[in-house]
C-alpha atoms as a PDB file:
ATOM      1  CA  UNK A   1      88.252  43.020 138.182  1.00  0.00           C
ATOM      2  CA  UNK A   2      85.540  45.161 136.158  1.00  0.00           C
ATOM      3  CA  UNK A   3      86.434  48.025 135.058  1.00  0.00           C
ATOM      4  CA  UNK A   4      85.313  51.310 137.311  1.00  0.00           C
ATOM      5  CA  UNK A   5      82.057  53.274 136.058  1.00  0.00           C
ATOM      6  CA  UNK A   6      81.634  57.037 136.293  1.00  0.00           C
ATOM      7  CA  UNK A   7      80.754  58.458 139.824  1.00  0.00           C
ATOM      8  CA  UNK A   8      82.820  55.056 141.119  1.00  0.00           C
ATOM      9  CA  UNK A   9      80.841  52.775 140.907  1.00  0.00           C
ATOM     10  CA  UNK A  10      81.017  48.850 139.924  1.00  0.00           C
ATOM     11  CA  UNK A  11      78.947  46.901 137.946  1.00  0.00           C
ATOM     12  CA  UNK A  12      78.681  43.480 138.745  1.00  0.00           C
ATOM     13  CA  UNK A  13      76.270  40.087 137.137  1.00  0.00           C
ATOM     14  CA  UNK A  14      74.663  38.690 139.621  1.00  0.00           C
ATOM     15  CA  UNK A  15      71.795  35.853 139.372  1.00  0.00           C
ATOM     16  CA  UNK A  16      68.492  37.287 141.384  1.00  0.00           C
ATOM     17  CA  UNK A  17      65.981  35.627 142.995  1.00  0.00           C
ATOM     18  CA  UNK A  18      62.662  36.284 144.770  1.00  0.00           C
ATOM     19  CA  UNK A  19      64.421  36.393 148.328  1.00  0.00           C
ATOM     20  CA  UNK A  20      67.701  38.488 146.841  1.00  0.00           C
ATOM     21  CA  UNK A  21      66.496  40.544 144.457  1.00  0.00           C
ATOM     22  CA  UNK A  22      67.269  44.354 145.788  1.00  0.00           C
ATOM     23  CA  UNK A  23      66.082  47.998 144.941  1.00  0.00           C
ATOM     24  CA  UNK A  24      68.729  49.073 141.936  1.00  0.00           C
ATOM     25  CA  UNK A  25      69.057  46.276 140.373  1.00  0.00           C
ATOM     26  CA  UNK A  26      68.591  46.701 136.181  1.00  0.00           C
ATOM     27  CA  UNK A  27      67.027  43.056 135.019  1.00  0.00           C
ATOM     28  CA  UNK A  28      66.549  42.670 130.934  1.00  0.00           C
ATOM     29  CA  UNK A  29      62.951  41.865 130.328  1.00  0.00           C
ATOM     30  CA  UNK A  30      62.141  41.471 126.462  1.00  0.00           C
ATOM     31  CA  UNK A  31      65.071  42.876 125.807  1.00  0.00           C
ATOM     32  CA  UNK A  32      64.921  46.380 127.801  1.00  0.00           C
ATOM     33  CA  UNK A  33      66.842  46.855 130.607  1.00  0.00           C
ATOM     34  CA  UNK A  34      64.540  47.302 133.699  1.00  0.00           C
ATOM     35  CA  UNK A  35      65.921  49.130 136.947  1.00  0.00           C
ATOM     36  CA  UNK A  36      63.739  47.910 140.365  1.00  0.00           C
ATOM     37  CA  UNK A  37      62.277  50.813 142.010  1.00  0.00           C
ATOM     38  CA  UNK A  38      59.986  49.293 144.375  1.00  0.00           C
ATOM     39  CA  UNK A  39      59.343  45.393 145.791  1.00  0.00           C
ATOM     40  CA  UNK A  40      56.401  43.862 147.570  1.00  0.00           C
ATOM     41  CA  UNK A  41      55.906  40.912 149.347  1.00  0.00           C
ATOM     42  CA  UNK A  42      53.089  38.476 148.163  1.00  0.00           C
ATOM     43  CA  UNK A  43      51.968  35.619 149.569  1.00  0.00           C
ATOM     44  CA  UNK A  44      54.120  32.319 149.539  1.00  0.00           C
ATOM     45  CA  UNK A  45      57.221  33.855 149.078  1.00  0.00           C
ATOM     46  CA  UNK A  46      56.541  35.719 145.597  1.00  0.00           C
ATOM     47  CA  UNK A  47      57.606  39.332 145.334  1.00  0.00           C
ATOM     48  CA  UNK A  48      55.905  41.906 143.112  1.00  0.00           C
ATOM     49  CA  UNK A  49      58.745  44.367 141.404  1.00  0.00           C
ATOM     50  CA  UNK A  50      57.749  47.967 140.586  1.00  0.00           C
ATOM     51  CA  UNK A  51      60.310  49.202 137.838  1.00  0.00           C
ATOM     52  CA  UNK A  52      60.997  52.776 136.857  1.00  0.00           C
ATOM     53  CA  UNK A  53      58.970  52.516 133.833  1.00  0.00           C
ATOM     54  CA  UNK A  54      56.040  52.059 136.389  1.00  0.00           C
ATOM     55  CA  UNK A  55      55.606  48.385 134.666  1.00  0.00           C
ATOM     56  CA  UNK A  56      55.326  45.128 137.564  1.00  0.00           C
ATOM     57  CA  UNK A  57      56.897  41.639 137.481  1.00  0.00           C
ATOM     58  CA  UNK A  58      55.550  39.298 139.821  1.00  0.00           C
ATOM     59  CA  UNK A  59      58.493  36.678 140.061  1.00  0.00           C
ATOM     60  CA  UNK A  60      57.631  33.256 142.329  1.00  0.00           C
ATOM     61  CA  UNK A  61      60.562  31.577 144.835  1.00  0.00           C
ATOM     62  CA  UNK A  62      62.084  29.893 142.335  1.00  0.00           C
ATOM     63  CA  UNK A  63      62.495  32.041 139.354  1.00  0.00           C
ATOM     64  CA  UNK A  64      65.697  33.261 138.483  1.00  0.00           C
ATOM     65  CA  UNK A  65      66.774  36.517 136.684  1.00  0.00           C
ATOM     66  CA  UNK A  66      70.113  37.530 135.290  1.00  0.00           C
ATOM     67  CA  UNK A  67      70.752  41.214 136.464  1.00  0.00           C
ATOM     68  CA  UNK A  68      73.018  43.803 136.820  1.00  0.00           C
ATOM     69  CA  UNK A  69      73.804  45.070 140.732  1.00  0.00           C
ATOM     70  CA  UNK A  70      75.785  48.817 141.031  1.00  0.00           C
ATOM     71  CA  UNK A  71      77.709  48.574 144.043  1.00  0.00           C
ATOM     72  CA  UNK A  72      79.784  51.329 144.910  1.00  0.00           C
ATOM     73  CA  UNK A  73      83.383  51.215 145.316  1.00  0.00           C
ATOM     74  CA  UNK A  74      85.578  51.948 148.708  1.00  0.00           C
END
């Protein structure tokens, strides 16, 4: 079990892909940590991620990202 985070929340590792990758999650890209504010759909399956930083990723189907997911805890 991880340990709890302010506000009770949990912080989990999750691998992310074009077709899981959610709103919230924080993804380390050249070594900053990047939190997903917005996601579009491009063609073929590819998805476009806004960050907070206003900087985009455009990640293809089978690219996969190490991230961080906050899920809050019941």
């Amino acid at each position: 079990m991880k340990p709890p985070l302010p506000g009770g929340a949990l912080a989990s590792n999750v691998e992310v892909t074009a077709t899981t990758v959610r709103r919230g999650d924080i993804i380390q890209v050249g070594g900053r940590a990047c939190r997903v504010s917005n996601l579009f759909q491009l063609p073929h399956g590819a998805k476009q991620l806004l960050f907070e930083s206003g900087e985009l990723l455009t990640i293809h189907t089978r690219t996969r990202l190490a991230a961080v997911r906050m899920t809050r805890r019941r």
